[in-house]
PDB file of N, CA and C in Angstrom:
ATOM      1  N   UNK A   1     -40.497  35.099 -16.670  1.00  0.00           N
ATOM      2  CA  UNK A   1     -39.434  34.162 -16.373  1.00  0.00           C
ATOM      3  C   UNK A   1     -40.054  32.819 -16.007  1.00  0.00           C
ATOM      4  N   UNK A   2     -39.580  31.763 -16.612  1.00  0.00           N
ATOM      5  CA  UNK A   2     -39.710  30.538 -16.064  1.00  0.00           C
ATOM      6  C   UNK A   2     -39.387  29.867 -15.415  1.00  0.00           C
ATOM      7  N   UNK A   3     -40.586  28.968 -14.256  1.00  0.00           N
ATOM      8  CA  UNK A   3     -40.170  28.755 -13.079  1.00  0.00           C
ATOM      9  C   UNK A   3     -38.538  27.842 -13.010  1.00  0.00           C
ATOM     10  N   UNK A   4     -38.730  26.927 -14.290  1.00  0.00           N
ATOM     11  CA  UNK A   4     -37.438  25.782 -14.086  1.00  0.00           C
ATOM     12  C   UNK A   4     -36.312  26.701 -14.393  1.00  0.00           C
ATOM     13  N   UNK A   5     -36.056  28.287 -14.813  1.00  0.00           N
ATOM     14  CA  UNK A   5     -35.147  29.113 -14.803  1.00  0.00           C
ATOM     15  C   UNK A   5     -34.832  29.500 -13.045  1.00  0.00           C
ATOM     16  N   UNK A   6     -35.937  29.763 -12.360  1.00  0.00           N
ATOM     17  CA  UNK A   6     -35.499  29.621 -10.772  1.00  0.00           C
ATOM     18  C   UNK A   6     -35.167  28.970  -9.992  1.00  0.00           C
ATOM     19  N   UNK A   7     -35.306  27.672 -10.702  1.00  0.00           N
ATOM     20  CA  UNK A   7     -35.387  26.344  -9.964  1.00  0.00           C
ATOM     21  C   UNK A   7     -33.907  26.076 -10.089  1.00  0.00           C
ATOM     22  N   UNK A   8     -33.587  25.992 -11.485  1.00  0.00           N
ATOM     23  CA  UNK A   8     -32.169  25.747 -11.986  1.00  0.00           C
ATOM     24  C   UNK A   8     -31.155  26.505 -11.172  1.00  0.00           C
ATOM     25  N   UNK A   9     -31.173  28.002 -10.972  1.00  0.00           N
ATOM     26  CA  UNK A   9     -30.620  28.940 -10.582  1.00  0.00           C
ATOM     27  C   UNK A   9     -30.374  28.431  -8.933  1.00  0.00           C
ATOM     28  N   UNK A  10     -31.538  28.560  -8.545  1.00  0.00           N
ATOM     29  CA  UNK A  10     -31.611  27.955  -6.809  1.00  0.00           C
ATOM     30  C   UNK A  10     -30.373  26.412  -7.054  1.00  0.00           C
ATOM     31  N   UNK A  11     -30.842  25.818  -7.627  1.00  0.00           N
ATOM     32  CA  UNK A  11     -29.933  24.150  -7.661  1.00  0.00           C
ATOM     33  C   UNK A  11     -28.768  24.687  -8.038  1.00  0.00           C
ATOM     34  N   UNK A  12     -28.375  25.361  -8.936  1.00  0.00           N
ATOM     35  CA  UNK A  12     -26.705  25.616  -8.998  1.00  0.00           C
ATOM     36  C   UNK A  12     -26.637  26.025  -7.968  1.00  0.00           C
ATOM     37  N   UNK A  13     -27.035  26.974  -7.431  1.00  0.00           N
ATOM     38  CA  UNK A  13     -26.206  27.704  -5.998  1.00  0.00           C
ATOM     39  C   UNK A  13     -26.522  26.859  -5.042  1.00  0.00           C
ATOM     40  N   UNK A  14     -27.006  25.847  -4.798  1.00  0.00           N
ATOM     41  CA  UNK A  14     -26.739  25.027  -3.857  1.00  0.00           C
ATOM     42  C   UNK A  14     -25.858  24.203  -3.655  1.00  0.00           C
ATOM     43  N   UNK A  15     -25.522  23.736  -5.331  1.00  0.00           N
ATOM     44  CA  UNK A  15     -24.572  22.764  -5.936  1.00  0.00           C
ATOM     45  C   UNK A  15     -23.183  23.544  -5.607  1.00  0.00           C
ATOM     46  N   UNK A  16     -23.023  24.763  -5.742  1.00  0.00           N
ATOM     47  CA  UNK A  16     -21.820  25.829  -5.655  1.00  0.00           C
ATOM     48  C   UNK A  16     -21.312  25.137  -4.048  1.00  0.00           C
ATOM     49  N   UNK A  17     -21.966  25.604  -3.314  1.00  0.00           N
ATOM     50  CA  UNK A  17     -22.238  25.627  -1.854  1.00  0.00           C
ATOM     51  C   UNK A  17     -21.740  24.360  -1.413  1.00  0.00           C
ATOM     52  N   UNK A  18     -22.623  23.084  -1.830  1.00  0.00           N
ATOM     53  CA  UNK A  18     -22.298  22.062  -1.693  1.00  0.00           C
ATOM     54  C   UNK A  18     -20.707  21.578  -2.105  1.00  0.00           C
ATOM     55  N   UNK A  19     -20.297  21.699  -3.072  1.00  0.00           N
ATOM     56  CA  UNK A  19     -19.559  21.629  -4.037  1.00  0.00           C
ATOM     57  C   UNK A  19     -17.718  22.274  -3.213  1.00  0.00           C
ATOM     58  N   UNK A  20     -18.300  23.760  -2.526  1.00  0.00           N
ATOM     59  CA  UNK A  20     -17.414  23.867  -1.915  1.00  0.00           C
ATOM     60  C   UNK A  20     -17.072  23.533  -0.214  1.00  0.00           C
ATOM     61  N   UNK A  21     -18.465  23.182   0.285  1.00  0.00           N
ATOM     62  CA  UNK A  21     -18.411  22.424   1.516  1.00  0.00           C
ATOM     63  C   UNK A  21     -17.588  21.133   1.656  1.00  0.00           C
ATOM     64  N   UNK A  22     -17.812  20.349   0.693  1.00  0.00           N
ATOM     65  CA  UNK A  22     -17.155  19.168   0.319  1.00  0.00           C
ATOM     66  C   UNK A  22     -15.668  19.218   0.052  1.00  0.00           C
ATOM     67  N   UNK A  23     -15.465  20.380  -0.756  1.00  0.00           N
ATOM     68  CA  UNK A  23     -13.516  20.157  -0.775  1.00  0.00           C
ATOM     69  C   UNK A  23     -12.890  21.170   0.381  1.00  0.00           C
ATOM     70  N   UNK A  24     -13.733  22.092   1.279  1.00  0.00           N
ATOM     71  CA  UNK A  24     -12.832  22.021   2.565  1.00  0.00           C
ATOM     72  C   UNK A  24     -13.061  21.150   3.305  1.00  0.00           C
ATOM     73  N   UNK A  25     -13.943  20.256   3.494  1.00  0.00           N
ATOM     74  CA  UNK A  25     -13.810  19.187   4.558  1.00  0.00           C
ATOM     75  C   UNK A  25     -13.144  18.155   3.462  1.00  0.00           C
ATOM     76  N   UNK A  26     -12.755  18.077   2.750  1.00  0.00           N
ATOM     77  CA  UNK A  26     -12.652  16.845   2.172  1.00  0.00           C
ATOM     78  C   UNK A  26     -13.292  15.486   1.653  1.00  0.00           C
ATOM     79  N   UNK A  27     -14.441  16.219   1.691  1.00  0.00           N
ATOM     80  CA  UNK A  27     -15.686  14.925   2.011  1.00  0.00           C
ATOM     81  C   UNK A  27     -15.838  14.585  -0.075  1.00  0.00           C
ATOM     82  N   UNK A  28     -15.465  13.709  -0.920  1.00  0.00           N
ATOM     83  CA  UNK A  28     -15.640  13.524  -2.254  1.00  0.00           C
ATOM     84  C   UNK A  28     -16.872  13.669  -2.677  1.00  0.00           C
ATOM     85  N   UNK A  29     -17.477  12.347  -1.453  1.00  0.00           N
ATOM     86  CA  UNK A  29     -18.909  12.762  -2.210  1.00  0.00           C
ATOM     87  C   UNK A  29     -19.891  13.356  -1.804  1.00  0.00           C
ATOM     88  N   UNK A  30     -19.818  14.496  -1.156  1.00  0.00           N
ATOM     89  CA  UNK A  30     -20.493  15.565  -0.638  1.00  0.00           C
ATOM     90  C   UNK A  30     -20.038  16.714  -1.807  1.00  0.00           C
ATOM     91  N   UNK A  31     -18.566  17.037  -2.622  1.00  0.00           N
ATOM     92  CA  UNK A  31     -18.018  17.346  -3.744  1.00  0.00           C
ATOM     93  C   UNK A  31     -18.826  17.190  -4.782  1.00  0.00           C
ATOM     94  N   UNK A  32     -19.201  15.873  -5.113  1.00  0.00           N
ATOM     95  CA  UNK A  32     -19.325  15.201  -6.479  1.00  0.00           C
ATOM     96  C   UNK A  32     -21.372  15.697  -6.485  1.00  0.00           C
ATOM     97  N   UNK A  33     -21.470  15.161  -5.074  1.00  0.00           N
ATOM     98  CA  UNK A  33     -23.119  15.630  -5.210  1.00  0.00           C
ATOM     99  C   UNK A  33     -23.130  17.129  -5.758  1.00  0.00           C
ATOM    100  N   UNK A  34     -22.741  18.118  -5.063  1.00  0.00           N
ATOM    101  CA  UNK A  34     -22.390  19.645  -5.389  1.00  0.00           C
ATOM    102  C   UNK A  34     -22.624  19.875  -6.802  1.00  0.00           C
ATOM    103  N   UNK A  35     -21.230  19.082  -7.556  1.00  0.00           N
ATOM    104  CA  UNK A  35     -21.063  19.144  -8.914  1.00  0.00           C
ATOM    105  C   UNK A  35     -22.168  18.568  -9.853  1.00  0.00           C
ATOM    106  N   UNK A  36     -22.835  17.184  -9.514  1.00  0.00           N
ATOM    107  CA  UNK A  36     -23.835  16.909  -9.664  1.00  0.00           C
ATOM    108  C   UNK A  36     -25.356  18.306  -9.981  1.00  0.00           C
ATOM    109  N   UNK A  37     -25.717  18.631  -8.705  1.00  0.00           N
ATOM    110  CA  UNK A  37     -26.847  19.488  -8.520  1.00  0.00           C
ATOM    111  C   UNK A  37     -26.390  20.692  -9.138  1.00  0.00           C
ATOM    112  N   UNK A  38     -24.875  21.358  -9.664  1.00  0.00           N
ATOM    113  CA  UNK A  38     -24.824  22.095 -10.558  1.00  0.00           C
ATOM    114  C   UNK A  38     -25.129  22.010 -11.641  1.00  0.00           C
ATOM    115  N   UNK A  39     -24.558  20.921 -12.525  1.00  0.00           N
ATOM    116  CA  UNK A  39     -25.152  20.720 -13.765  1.00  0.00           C
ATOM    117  C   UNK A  39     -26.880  20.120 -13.778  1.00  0.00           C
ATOM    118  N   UNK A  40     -26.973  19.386 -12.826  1.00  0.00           N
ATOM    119  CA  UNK A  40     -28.625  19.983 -12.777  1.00  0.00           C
ATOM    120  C   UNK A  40     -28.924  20.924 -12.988  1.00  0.00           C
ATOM    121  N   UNK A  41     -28.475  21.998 -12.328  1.00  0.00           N
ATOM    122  CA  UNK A  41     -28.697  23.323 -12.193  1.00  0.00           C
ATOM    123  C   UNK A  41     -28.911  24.163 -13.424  1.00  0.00           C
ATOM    124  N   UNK A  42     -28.185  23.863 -13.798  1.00  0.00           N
ATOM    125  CA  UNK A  42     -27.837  24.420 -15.490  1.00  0.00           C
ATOM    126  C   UNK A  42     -28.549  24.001 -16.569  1.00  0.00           C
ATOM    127  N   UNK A  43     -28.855  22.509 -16.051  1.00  0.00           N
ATOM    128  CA  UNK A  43     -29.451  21.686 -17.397  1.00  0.00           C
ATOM    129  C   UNK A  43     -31.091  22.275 -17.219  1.00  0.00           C
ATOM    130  N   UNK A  44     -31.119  22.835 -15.668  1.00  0.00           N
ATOM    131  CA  UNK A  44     -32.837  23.371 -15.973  1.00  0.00           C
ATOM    132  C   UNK A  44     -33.125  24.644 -16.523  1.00  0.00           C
ATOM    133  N   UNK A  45     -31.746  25.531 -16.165  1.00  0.00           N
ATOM    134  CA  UNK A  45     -31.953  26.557 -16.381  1.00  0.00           C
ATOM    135  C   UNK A  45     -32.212  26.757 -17.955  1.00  0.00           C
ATOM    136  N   UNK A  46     -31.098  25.931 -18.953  1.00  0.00           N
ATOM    137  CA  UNK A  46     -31.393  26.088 -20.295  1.00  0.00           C
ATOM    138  C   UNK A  46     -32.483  25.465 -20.652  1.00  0.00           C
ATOM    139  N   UNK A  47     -33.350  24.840 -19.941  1.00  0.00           N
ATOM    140  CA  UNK A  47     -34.803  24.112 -20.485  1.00  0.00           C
ATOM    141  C   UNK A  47     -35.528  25.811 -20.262  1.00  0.00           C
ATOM    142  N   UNK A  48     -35.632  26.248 -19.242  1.00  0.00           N
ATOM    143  CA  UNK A  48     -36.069  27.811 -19.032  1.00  0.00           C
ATOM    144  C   UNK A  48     -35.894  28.723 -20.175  1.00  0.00           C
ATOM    145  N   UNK A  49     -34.491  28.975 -20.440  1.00  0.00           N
ATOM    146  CA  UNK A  49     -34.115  29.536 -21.682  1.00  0.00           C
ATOM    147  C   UNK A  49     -35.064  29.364 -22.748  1.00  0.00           C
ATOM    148  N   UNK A  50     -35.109  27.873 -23.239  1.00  0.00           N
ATOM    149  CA  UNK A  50     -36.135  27.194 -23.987  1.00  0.00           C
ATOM    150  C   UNK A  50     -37.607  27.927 -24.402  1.00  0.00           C
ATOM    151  N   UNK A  51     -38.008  27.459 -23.133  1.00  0.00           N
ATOM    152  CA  UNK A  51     -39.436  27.523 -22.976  1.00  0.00           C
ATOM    153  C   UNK A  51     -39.528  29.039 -22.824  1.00  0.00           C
ATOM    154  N   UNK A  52     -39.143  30.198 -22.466  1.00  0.00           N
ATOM    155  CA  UNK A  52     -38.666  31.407 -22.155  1.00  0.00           C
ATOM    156  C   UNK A  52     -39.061  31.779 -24.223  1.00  0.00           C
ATOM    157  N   UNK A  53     -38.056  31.620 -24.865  1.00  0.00           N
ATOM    158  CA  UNK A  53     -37.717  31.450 -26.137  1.00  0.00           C
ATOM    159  C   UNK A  53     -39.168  31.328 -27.105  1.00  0.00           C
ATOM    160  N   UNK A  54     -39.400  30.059 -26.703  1.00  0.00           N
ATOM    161  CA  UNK A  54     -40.594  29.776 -27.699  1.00  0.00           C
ATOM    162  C   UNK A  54     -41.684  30.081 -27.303  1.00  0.00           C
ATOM    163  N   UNK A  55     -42.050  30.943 -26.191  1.00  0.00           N
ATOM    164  CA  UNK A  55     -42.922  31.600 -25.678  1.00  0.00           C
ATOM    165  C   UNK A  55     -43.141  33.021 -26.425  1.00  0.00           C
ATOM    166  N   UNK A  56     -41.400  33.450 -26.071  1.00  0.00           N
ATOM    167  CA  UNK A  56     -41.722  34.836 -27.291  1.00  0.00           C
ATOM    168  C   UNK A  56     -41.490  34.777 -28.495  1.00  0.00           C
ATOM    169  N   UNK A  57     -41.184  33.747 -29.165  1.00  0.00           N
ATOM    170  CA  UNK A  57     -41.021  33.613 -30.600  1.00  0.00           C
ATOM    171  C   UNK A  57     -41.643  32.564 -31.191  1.00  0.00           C
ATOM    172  N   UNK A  58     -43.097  31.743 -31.319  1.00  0.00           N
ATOM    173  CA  UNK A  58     -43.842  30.545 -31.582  1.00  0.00           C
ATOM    174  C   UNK A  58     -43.302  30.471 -32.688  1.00  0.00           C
ATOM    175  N   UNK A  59     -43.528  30.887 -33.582  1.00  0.00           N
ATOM    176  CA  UNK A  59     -43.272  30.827 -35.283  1.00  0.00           C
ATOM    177  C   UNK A  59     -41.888  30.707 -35.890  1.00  0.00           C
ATOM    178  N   UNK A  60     -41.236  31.021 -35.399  1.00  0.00           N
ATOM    179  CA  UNK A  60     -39.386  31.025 -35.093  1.00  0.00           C
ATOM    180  C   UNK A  60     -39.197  29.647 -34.456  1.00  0.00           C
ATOM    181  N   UNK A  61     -39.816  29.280 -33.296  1.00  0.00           N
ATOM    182  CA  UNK A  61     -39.757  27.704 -32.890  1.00  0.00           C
ATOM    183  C   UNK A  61     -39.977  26.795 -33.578  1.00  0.00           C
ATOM    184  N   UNK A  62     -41.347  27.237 -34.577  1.00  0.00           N
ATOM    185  CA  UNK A  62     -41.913  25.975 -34.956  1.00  0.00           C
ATOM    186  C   UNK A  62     -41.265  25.745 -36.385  1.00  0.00           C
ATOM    187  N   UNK A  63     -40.510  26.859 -36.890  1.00  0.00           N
ATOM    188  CA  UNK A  63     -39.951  26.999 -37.922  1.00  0.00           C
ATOM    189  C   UNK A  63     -38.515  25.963 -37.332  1.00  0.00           C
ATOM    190  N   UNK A  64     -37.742  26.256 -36.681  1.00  0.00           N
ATOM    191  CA  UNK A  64     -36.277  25.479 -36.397  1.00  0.00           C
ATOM    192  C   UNK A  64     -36.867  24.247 -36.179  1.00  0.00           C
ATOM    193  N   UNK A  65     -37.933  23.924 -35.314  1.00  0.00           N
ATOM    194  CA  UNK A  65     -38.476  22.150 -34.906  1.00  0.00           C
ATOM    195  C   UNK A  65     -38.362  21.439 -36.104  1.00  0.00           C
ATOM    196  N   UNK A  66     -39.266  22.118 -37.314  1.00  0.00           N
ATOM    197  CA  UNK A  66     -39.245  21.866 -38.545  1.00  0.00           C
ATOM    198  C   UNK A  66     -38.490  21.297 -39.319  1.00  0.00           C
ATOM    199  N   UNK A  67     -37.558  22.326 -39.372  1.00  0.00           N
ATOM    200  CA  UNK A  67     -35.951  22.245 -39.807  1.00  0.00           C
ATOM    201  C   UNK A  67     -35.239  21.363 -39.098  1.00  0.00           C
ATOM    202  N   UNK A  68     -34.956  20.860 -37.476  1.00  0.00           N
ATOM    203  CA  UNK A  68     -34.417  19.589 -37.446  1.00  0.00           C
ATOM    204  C   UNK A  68     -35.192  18.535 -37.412  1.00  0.00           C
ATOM    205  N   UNK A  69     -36.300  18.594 -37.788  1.00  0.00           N
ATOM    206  CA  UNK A  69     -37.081  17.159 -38.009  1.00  0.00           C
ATOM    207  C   UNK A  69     -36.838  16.678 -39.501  1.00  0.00           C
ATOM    208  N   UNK A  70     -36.680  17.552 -40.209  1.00  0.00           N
ATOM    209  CA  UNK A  70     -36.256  17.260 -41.845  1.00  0.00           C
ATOM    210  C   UNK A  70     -35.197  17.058 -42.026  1.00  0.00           C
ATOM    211  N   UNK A  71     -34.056  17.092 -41.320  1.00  0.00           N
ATOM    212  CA  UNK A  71     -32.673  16.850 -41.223  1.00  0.00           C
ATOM    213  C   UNK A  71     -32.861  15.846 -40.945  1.00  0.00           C
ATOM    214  N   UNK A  72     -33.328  15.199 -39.729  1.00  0.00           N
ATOM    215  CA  UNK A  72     -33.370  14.067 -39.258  1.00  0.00           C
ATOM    216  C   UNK A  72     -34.333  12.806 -39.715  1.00  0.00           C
ATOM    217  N   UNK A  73     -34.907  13.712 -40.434  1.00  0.00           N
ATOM    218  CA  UNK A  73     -35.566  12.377 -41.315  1.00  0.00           C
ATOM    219  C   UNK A  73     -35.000  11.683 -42.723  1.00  0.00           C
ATOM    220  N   UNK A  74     -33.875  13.089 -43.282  1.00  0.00           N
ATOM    221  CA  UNK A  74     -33.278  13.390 -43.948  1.00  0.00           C
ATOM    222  C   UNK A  74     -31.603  12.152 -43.839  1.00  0.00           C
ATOM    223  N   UNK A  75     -30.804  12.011 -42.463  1.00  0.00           N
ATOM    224  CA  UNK A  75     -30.240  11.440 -42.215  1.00  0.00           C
ATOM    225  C   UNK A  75     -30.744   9.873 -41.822  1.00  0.00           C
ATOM    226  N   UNK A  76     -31.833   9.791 -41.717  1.00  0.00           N
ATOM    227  CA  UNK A  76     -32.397   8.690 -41.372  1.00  0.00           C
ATOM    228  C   UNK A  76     -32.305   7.573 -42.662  1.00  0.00           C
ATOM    229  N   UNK A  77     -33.193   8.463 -43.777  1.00  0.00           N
ATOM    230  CA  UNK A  77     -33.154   7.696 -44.920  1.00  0.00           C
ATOM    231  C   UNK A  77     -31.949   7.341 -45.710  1.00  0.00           C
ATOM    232  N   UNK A  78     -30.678   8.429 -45.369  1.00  0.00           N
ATOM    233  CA  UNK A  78     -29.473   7.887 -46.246  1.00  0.00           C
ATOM    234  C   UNK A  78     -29.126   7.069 -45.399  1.00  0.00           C
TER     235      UNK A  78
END
């Protein structure tokens, strides 16, 4: 498992926490931070996923990288 998969995990549930501290006191942006450090949360966890991924599958990675770099070089030129 990868660490930014624990990291992510830890930051959502803080963000949860936060998130609901903020709308019983009413506090917005004690709310908005919450919601904030969730999608942090998330956005590390799927970098984890990622790196998780192309750890057990190199050749499968380097094959899709491939494939959207030729798309995109592909859209570039039209």
């Amino acid at each position: 498992m990868d660490e930014n998969r624990v990291t992510g995990a830890a930051r959502e549930t803080v963000g949860r926490v936060q998130e609901a501290v903020g709308g019983l006191t009413g506090n917005r942006d004690y709310q908005a931070r919450g919601a904030a450090n969730q999608m942090q949360g998330q956005a590390e966890n799927v970098l984890g996923q990622l790196c998780d991924n192309v750890r057990e599958q190199p050749l499968t990675s380097i094959a899709i990288a491939a494939g959207i770099g030729y798309i995109l070089g592909r859209l570039r030129i039209l």
